[in-house]
PDB file of N, CA and C in Angstrom:
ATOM      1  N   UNK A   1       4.401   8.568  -8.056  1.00  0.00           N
ATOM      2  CA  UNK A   1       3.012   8.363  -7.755  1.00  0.00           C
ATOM      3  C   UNK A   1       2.673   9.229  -6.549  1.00  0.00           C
ATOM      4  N   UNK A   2       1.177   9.529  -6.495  1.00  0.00           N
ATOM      5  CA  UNK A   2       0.734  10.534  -5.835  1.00  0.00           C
ATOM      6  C   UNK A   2      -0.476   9.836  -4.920  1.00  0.00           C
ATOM      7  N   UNK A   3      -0.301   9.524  -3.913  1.00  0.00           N
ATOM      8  CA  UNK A   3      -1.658   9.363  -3.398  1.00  0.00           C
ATOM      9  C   UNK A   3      -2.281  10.306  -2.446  1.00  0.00           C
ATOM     10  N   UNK A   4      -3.209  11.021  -2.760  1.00  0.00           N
ATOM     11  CA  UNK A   4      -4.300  11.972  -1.892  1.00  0.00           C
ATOM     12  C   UNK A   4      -4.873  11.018  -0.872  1.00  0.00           C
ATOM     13  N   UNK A   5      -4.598  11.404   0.810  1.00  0.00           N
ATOM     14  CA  UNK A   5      -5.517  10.389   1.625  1.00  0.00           C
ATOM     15  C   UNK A   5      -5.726   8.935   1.322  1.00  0.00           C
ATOM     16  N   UNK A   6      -4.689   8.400   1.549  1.00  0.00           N
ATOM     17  CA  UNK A   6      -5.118   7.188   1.018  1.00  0.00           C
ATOM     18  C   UNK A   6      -5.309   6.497   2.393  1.00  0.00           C
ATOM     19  N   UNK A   7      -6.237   5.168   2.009  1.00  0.00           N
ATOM     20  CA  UNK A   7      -6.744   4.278   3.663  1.00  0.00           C
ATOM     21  C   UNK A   7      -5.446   4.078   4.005  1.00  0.00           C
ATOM     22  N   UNK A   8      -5.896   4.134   4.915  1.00  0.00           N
ATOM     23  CA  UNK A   8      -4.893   3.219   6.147  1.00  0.00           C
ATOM     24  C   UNK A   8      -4.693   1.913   6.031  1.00  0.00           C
ATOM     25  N   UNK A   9      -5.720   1.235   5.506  1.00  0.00           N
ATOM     26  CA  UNK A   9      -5.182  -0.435   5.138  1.00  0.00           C
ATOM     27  C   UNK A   9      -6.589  -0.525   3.855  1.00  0.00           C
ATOM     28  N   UNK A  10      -6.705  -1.849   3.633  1.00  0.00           N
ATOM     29  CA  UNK A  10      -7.833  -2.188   2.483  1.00  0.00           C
ATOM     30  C   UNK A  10      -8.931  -2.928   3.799  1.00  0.00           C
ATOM     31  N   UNK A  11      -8.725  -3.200   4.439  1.00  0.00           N
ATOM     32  CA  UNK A  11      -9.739  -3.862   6.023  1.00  0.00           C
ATOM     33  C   UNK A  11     -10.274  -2.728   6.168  1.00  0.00           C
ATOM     34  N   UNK A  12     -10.069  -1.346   6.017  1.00  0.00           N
ATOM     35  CA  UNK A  12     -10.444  -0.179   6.675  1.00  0.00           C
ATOM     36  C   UNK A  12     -11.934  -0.058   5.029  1.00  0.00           C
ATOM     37  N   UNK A  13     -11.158  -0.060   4.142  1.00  0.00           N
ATOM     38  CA  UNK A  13     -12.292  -0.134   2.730  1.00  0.00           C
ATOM     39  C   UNK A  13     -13.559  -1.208   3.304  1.00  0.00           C
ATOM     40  N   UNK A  14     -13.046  -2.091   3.168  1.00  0.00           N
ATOM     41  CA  UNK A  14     -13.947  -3.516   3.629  1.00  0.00           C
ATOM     42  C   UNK A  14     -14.794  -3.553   4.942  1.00  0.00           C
ATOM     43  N   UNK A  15     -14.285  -2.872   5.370  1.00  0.00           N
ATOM     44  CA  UNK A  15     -14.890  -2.194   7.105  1.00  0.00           C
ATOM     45  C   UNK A  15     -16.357  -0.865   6.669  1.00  0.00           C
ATOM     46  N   UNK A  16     -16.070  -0.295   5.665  1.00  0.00           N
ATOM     47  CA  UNK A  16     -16.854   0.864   5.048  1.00  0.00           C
ATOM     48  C   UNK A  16     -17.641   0.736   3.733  1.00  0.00           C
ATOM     49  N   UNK A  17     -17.625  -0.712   3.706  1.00  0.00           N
ATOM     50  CA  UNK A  17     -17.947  -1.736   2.550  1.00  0.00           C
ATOM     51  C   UNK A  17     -17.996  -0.711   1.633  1.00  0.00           C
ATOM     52  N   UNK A  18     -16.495  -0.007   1.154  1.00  0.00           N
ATOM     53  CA  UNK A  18     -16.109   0.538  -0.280  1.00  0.00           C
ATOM     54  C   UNK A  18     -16.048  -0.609  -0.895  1.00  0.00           C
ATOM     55  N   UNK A  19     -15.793  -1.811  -0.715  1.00  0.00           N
ATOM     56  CA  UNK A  19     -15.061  -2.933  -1.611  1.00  0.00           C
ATOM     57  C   UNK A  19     -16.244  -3.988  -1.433  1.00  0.00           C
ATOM     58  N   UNK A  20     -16.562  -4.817  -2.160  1.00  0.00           N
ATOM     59  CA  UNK A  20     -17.104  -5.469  -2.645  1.00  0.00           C
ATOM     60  C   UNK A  20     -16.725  -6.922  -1.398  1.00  0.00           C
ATOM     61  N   UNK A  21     -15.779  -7.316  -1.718  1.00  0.00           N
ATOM     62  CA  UNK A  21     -14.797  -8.506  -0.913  1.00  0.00           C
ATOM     63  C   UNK A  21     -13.874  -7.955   0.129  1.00  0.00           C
ATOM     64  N   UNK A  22     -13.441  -8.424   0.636  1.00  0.00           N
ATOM     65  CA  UNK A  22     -11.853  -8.125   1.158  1.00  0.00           C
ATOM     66  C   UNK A  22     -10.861  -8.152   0.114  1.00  0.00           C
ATOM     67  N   UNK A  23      -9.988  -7.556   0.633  1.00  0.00           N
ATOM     68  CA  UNK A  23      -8.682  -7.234  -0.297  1.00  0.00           C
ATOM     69  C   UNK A  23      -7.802  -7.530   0.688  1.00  0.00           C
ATOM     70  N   UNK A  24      -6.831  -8.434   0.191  1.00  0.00           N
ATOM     71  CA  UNK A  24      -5.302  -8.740   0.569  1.00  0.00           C
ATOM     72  C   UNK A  24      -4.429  -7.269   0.674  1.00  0.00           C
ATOM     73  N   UNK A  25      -3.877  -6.973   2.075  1.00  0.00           N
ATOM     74  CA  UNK A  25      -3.077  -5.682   1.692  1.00  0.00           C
ATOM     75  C   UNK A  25      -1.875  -6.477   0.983  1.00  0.00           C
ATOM     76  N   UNK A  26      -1.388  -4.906   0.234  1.00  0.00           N
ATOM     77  CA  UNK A  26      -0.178  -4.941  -0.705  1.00  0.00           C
ATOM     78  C   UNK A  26       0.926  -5.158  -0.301  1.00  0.00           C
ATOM     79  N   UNK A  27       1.467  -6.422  -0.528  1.00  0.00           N
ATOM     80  CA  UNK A  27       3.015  -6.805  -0.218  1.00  0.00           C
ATOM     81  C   UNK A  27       3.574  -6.640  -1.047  1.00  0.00           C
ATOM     82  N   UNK A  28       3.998  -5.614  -1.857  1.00  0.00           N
ATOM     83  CA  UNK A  28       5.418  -5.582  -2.897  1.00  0.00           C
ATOM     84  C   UNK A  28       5.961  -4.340  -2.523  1.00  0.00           C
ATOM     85  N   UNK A  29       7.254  -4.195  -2.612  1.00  0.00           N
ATOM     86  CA  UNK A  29       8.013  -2.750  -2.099  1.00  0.00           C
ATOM     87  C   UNK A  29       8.173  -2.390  -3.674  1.00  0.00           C
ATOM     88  N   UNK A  30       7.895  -1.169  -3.496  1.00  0.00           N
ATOM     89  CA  UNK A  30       7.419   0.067  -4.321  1.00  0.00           C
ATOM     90  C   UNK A  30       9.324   0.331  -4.991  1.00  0.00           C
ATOM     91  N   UNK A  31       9.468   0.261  -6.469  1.00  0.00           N
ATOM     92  CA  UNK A  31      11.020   0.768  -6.737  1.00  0.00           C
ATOM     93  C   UNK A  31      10.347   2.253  -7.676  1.00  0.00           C
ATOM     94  N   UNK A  32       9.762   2.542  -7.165  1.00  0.00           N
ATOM     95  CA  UNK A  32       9.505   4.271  -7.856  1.00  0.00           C
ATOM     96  C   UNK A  32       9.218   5.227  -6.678  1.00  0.00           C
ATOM     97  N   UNK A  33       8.880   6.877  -6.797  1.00  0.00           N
ATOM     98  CA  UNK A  33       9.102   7.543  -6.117  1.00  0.00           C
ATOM     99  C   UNK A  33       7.443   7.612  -5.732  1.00  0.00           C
ATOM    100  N   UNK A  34       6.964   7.472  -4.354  1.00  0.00           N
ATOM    101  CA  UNK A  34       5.438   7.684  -3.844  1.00  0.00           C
ATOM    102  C   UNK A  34       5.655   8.888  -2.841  1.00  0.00           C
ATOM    103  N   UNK A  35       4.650   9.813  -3.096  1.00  0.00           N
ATOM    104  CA  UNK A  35       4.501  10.277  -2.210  1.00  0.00           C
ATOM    105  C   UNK A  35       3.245  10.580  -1.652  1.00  0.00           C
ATOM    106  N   UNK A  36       2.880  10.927  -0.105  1.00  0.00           N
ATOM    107  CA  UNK A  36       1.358  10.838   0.307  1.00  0.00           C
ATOM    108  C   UNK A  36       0.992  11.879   0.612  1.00  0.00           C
ATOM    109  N   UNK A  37      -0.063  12.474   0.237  1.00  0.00           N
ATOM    110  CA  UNK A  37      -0.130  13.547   0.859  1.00  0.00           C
ATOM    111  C   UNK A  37      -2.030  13.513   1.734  1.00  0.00           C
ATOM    112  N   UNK A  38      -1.346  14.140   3.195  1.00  0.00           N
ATOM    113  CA  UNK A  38      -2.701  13.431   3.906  1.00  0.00           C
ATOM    114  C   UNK A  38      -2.702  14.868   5.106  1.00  0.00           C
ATOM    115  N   UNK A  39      -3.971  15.085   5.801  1.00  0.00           N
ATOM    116  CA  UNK A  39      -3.605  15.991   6.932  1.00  0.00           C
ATOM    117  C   UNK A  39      -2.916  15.511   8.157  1.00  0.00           C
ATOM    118  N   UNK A  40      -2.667  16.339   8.759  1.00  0.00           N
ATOM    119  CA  UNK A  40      -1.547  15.746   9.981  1.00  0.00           C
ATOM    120  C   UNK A  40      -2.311  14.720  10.739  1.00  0.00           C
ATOM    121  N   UNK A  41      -3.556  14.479  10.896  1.00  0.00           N
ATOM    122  CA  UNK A  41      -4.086  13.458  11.573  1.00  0.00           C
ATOM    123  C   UNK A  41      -4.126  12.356  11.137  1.00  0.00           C
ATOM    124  N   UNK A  42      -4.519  12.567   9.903  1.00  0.00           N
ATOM    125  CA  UNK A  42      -4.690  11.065   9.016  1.00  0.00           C
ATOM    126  C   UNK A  42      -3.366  10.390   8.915  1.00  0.00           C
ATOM    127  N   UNK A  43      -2.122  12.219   8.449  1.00  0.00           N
ATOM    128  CA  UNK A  43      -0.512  11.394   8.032  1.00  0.00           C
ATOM    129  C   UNK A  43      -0.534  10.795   9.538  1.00  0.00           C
ATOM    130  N   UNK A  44      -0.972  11.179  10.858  1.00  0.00           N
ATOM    131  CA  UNK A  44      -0.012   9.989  11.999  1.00  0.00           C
ATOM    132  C   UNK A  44      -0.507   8.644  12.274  1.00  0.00           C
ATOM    133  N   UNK A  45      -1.717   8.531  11.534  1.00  0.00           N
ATOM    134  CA  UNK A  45      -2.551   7.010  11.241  1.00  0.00           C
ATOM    135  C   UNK A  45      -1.734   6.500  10.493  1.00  0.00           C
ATOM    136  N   UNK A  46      -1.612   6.894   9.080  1.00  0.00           N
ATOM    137  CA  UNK A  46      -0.820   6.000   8.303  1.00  0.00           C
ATOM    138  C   UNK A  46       0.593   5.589   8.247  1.00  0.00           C
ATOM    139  N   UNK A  47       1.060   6.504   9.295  1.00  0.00           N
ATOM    140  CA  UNK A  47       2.654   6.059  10.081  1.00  0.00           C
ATOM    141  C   UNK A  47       2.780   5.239  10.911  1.00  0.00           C
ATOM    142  N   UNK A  48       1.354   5.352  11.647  1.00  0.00           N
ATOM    143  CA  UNK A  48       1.046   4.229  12.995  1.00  0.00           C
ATOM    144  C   UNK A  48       0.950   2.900  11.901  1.00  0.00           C
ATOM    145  N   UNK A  49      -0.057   2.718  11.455  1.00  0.00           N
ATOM    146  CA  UNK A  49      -0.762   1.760  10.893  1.00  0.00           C
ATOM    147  C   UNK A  49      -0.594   1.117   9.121  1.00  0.00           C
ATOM    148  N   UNK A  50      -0.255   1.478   8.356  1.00  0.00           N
ATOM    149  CA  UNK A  50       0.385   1.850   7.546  1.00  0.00           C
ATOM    150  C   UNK A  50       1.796   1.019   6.775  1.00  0.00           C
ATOM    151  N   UNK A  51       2.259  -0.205   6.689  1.00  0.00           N
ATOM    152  CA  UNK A  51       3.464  -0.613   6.275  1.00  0.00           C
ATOM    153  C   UNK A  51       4.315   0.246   5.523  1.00  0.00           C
ATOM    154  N   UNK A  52       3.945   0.772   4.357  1.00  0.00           N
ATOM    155  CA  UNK A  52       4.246   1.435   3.225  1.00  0.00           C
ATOM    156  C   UNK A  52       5.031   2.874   3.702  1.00  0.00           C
ATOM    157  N   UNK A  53       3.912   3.588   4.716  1.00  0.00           N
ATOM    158  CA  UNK A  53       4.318   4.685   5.265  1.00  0.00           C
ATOM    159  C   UNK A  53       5.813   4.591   6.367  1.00  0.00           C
ATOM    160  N   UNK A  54       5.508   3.008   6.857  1.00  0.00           N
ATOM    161  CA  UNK A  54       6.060   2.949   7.854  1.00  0.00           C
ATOM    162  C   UNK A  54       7.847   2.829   7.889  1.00  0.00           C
ATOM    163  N   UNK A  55       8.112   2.216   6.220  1.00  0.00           N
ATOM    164  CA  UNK A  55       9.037   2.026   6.145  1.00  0.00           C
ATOM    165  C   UNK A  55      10.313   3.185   5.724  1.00  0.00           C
ATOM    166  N   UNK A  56       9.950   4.292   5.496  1.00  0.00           N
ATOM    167  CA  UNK A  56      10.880   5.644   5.285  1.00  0.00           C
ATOM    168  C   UNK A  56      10.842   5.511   3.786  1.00  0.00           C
ATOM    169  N   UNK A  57      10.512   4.782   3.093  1.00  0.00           N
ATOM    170  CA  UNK A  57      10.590   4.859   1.715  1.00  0.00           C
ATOM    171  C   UNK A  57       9.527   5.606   0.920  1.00  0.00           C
ATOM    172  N   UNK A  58       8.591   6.176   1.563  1.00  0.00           N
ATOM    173  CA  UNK A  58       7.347   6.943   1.202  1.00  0.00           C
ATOM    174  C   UNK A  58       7.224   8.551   1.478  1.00  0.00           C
ATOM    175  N   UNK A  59       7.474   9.376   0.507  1.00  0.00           N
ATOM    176  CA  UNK A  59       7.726  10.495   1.264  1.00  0.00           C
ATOM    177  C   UNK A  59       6.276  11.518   1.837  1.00  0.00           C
ATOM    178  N   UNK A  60       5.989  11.334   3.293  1.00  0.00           N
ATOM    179  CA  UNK A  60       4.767  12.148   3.719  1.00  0.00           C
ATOM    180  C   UNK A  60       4.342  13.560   3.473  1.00  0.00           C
ATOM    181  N   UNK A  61       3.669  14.179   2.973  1.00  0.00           N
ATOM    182  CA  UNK A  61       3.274  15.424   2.917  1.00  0.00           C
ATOM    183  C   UNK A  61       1.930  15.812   3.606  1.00  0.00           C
ATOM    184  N   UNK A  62       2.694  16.536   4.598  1.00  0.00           N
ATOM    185  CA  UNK A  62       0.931  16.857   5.777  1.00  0.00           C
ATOM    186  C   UNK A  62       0.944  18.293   4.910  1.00  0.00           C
ATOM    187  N   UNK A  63      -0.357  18.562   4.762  1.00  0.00           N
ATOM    188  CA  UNK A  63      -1.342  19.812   4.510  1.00  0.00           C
ATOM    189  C   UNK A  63      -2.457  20.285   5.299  1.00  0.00           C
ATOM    190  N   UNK A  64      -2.571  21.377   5.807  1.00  0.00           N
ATOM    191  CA  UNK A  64      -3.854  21.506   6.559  1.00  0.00           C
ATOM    192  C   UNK A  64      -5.053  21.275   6.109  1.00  0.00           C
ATOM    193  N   UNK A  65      -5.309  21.327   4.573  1.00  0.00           N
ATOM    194  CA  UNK A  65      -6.492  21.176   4.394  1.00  0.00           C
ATOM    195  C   UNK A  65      -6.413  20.328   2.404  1.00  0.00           C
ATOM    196  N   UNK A  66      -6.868  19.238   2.339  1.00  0.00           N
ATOM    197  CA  UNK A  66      -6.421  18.687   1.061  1.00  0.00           C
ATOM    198  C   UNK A  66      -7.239  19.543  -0.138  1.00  0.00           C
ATOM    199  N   UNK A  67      -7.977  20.706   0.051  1.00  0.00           N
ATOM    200  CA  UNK A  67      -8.391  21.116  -1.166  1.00  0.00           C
ATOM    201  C   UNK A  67      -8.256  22.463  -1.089  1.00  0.00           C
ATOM    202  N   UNK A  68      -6.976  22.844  -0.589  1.00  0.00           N
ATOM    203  CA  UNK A  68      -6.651  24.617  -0.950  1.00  0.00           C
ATOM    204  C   UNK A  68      -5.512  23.838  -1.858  1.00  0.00           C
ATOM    205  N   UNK A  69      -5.362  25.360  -2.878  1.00  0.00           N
ATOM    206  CA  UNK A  69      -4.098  25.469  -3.581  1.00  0.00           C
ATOM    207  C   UNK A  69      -2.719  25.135  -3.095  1.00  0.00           C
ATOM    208  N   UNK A  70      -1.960  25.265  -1.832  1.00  0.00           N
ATOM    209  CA  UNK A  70      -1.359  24.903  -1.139  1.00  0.00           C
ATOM    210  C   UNK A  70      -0.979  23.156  -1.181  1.00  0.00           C
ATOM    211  N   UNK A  71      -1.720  22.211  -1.525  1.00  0.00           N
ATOM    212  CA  UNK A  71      -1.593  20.842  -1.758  1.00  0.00           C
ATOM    213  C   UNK A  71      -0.901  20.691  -3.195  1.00  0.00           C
ATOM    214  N   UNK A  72      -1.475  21.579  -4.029  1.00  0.00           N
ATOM    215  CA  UNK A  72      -0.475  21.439  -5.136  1.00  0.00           C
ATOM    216  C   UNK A  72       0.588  21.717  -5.273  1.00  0.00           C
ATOM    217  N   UNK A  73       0.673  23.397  -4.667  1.00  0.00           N
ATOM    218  CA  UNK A  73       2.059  23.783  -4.658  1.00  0.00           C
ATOM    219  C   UNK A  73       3.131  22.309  -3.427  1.00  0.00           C
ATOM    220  N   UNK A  74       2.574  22.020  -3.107  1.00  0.00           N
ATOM    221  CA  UNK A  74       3.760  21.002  -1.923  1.00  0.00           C
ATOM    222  C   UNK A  74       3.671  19.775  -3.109  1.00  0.00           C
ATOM    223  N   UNK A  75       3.076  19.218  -3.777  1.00  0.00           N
ATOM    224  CA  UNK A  75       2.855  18.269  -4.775  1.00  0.00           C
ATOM    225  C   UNK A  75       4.235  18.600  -5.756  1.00  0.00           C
ATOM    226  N   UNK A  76       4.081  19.805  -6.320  1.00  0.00           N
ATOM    227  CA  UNK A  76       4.897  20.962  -7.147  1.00  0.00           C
ATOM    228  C   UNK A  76       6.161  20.460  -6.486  1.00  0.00           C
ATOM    229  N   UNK A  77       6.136  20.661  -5.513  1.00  0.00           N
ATOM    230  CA  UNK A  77       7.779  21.103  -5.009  1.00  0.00           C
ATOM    231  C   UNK A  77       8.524  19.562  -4.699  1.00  0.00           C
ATOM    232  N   UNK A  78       7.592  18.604  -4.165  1.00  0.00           N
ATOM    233  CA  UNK A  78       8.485  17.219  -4.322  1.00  0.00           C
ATOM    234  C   UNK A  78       8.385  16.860  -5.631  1.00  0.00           C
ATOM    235  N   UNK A  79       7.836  17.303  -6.820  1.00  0.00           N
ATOM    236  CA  UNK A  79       8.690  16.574  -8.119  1.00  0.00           C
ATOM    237  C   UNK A  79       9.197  17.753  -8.241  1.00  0.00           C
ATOM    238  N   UNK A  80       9.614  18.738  -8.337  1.00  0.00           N
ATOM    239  CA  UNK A  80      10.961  19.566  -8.690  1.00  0.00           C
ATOM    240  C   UNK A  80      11.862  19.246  -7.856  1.00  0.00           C
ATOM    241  N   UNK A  81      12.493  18.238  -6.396  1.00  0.00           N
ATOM    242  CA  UNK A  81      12.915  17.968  -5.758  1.00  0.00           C
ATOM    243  C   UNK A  81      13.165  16.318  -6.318  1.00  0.00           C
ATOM    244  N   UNK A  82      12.467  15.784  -7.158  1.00  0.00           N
ATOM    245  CA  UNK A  82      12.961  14.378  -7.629  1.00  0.00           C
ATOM    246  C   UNK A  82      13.281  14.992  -9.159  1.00  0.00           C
ATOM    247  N   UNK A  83      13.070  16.396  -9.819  1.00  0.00           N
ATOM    248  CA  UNK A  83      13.857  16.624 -11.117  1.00  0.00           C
ATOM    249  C   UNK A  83      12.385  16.017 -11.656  1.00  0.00           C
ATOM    250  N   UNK A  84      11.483  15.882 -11.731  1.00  0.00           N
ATOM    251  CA  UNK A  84      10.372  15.953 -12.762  1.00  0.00           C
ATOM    252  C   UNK A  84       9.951  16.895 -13.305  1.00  0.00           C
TER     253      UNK A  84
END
């Protein structure tokens, strides 16, 4: 799994009333391969703040900018690095 920028928590959605209600953050540990890909500012939010990120089981991908070609190719290269 791939997440582009993803929030920092679901309080942060609910804070920007994306969401309708509040949302319970996600308590289940992940048994597949995630990786995030975010700019270096956002990736040190979601390391700060972040459970998922926080635990080493998420692999981070900083990009300078999420919509040059460059995001794919680094996308590219961690699944040829998990053999996808």
């Amino acid at each position: 799994m791939v997440l582009i920028s993803p929030p920092v928590s679901n309080a942060e959605l609910s804070d920007a009333k994306v969401l309708p209600t509040p949302l319970e953050e996600f308590n289940y540990e992940p048994k597949f391969p995630i990786a995030v890909v975010a700019t270096p500012e956002h990736a040190d939010r979601l390391r700060e703040s972040n459970r998922i990120c926080q635990n080493g089981n998420v692999d981070i991908i900083t990009v300078k900018d999420l919509d040059e070609q460059q995001t794919l190719v680094e996308v590219e290269l961690w699944m040829d690095k998990l053999g996808i």
